[in-house]
N, C-alpha and C. Protein backbone atom coordinates (compact mmCIF):
# COMPACT_ATOMS: atom_id res chain seq x y z
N UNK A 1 81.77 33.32 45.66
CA UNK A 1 81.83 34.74 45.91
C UNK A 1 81.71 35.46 44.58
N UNK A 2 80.97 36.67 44.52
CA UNK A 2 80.81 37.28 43.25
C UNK A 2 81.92 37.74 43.15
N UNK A 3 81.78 38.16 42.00
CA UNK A 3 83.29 39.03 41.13
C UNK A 3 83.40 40.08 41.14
N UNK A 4 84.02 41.45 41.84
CA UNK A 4 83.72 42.44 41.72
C UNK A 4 84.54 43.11 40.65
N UNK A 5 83.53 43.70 39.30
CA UNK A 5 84.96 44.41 38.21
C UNK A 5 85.36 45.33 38.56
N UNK A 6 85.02 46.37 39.46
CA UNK A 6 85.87 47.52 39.86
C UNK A 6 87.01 47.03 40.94
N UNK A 7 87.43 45.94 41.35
CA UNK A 7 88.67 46.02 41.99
C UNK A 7 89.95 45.13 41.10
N UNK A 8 90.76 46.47 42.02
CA UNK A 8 91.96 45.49 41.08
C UNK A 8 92.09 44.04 42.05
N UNK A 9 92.43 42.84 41.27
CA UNK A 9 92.23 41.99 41.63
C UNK A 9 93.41 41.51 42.57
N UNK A 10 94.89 42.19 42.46
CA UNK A 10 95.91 41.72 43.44
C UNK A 10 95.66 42.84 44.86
N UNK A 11 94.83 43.91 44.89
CA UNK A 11 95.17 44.54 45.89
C UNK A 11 94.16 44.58 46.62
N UNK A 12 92.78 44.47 46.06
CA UNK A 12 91.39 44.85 46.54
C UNK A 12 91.56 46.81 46.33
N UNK A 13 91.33 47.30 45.35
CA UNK A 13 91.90 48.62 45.57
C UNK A 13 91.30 49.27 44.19
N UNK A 14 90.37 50.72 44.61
CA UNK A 14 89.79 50.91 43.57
C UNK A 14 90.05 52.73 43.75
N UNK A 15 89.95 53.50 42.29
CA UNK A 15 90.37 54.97 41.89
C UNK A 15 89.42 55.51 42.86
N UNK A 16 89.74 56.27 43.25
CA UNK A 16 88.33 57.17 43.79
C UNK A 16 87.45 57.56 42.61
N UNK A 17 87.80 57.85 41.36
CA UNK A 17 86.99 58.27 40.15
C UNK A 17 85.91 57.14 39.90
N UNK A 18 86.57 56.10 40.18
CA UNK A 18 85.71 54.53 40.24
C UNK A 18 84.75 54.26 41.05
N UNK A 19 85.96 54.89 42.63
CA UNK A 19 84.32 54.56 43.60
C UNK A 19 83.27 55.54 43.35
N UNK A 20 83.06 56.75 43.06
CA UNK A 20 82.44 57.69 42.75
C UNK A 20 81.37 57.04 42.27
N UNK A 21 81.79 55.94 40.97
CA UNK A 21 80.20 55.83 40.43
C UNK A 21 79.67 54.40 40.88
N UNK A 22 80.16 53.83 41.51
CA UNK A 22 79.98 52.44 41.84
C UNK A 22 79.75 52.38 43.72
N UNK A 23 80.17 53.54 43.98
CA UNK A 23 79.84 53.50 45.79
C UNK A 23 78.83 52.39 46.38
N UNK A 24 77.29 53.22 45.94
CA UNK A 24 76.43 52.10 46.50
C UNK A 24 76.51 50.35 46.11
N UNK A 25 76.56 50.54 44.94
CA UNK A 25 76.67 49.22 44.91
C UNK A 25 78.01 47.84 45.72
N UNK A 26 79.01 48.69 45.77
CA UNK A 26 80.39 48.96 46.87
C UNK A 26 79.83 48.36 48.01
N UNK A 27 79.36 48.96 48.53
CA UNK A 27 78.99 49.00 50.71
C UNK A 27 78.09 48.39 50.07
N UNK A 28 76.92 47.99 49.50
CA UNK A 28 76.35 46.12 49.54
C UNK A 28 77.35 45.15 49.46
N UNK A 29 78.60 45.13 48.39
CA UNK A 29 79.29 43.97 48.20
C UNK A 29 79.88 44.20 49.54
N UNK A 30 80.85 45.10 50.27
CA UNK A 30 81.42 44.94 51.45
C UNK A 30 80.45 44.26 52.32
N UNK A 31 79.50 44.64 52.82
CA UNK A 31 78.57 44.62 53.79
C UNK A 31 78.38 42.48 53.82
N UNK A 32 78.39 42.27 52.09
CA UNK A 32 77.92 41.16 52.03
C UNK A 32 78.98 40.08 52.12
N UNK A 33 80.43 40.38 51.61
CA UNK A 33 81.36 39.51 51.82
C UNK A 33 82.85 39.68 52.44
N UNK A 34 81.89 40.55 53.60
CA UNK A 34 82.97 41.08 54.67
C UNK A 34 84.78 41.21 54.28
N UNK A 35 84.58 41.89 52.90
CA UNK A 35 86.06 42.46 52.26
C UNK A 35 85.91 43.56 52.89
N UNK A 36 87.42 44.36 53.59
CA UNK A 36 87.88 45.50 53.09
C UNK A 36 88.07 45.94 51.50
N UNK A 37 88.04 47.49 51.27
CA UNK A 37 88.52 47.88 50.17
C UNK A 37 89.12 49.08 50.34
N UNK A 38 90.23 49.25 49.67
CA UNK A 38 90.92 50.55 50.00
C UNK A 38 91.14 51.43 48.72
N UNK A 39 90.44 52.72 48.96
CA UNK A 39 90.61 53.50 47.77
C UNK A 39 91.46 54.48 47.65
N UNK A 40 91.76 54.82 46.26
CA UNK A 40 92.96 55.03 45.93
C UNK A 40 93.06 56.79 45.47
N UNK A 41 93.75 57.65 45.77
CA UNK A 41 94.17 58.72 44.69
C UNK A 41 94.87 59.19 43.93
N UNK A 42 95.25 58.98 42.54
CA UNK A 42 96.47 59.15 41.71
C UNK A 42 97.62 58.23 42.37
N UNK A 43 96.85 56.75 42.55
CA UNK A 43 97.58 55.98 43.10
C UNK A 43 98.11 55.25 44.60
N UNK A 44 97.46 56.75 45.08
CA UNK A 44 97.85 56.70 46.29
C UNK A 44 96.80 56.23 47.95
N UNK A 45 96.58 55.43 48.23
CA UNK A 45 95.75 55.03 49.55
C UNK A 45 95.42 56.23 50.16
N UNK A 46 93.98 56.60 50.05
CA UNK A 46 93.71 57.40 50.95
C UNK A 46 92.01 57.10 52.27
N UNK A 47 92.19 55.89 51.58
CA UNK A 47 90.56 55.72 52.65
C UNK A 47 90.61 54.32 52.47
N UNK A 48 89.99 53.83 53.65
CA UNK A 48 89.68 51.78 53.32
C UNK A 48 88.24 52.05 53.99
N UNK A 49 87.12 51.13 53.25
CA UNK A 49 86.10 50.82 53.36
C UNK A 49 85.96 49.54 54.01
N UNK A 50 85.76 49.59 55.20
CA UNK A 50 85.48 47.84 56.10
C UNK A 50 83.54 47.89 56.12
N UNK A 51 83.64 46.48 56.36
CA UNK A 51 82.59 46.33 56.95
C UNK A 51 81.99 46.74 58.18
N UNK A 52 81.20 47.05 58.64
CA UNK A 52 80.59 47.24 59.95
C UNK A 52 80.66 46.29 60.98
N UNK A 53 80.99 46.77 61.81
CA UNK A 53 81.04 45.40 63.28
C UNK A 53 80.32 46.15 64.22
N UNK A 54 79.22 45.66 64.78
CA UNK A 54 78.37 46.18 65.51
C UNK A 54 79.35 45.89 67.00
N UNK A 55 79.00 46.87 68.01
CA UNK A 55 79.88 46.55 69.25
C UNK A 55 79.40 46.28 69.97
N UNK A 56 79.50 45.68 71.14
CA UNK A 56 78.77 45.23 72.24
C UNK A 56 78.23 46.05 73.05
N UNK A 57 76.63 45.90 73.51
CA UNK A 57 75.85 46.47 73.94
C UNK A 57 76.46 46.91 75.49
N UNK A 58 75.86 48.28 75.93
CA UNK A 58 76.65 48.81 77.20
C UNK A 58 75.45 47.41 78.23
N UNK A 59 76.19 46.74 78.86
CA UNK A 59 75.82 46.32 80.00
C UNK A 59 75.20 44.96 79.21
N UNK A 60 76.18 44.28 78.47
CA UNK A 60 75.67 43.14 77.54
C UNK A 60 76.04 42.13 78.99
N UNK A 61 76.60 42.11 80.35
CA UNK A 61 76.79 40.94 80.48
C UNK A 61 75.19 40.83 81.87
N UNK A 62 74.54 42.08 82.09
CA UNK A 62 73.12 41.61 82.94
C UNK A 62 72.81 40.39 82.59
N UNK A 63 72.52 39.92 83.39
CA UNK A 63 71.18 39.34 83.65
C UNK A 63 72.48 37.74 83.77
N UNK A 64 73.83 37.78 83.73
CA UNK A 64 74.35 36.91 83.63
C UNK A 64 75.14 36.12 84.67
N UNK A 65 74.88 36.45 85.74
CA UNK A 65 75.32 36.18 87.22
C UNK A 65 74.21 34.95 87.38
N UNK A 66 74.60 33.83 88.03
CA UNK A 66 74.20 33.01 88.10
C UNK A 66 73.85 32.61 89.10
N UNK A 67 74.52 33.06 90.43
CA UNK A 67 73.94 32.97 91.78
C UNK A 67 75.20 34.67 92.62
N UNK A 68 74.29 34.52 93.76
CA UNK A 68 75.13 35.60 94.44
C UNK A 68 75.85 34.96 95.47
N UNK A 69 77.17 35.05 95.74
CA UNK A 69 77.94 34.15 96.53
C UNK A 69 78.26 35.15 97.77
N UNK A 70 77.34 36.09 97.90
CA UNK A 70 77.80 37.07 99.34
C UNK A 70 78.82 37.95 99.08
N UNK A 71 79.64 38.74 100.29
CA UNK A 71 80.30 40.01 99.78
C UNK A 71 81.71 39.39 99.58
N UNK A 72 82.13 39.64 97.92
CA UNK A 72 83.19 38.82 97.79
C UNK A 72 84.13 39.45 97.84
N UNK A 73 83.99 40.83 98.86
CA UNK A 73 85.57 41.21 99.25
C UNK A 73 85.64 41.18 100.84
N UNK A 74 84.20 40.67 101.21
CA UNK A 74 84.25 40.32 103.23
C UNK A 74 85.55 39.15 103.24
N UNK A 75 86.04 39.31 104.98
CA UNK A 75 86.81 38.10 105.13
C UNK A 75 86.62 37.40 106.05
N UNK A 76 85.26 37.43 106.61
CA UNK A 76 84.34 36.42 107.47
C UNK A 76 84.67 37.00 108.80
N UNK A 77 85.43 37.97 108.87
CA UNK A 77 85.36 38.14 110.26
C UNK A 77 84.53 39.69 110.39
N UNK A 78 84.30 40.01 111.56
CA UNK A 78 83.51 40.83 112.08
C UNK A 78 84.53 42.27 112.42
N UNK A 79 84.31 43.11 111.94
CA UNK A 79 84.82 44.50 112.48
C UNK A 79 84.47 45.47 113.50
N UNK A 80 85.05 46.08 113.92
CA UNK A 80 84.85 47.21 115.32
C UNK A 80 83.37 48.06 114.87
N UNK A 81 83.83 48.46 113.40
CA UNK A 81 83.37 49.81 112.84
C UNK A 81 81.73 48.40 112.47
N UNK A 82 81.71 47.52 112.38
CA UNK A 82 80.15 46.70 112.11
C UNK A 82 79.51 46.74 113.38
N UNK A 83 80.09 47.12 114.02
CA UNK A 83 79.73 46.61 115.72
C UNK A 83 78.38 48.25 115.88
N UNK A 84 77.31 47.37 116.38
CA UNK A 84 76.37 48.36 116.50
C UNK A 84 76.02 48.95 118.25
């Protein structure tokens, strides 16, 4: 893993004056070795930088039914109100 010199090394934790000039290069190293980093103001935590996690696509599970097993809330019997 590369070395990053802008973090302090016990906290992962960098000045905001720091991230200021080092940002981009920042979100490549996050991006690349899936660290958080949390930046700091006059000491104090005010923002953490994560990596991106892409989320699961709306309707990721189509196409994933494997057979159709009929109406799986029928209870095999026949009703008044089916009656034609």
């Amino acid at each position: 893993m590369a070395t990053l010199p802008w973090l302090s090394l016990d906290m992962k934790s960098i000045a905001a004056g720091k991230f200021k000039n080092v940002c981009l290069k920042m979100l490549d190293d996050v991006a690349a070795t899936k660290s958080s980093v949390v930046i700091t103001k006059r000491g104090r935590p005010v923002a953490k930088l994560v990596p991106y996690v892409p989320q699961a696509k709306k309707g990721g599970l189509a196409g994933s039914v494997l057979k159709e097993v009929g109406d799986p809330f029928g209870t095999g019997e026949r009703w008044d109100a089916d009656a034609s």
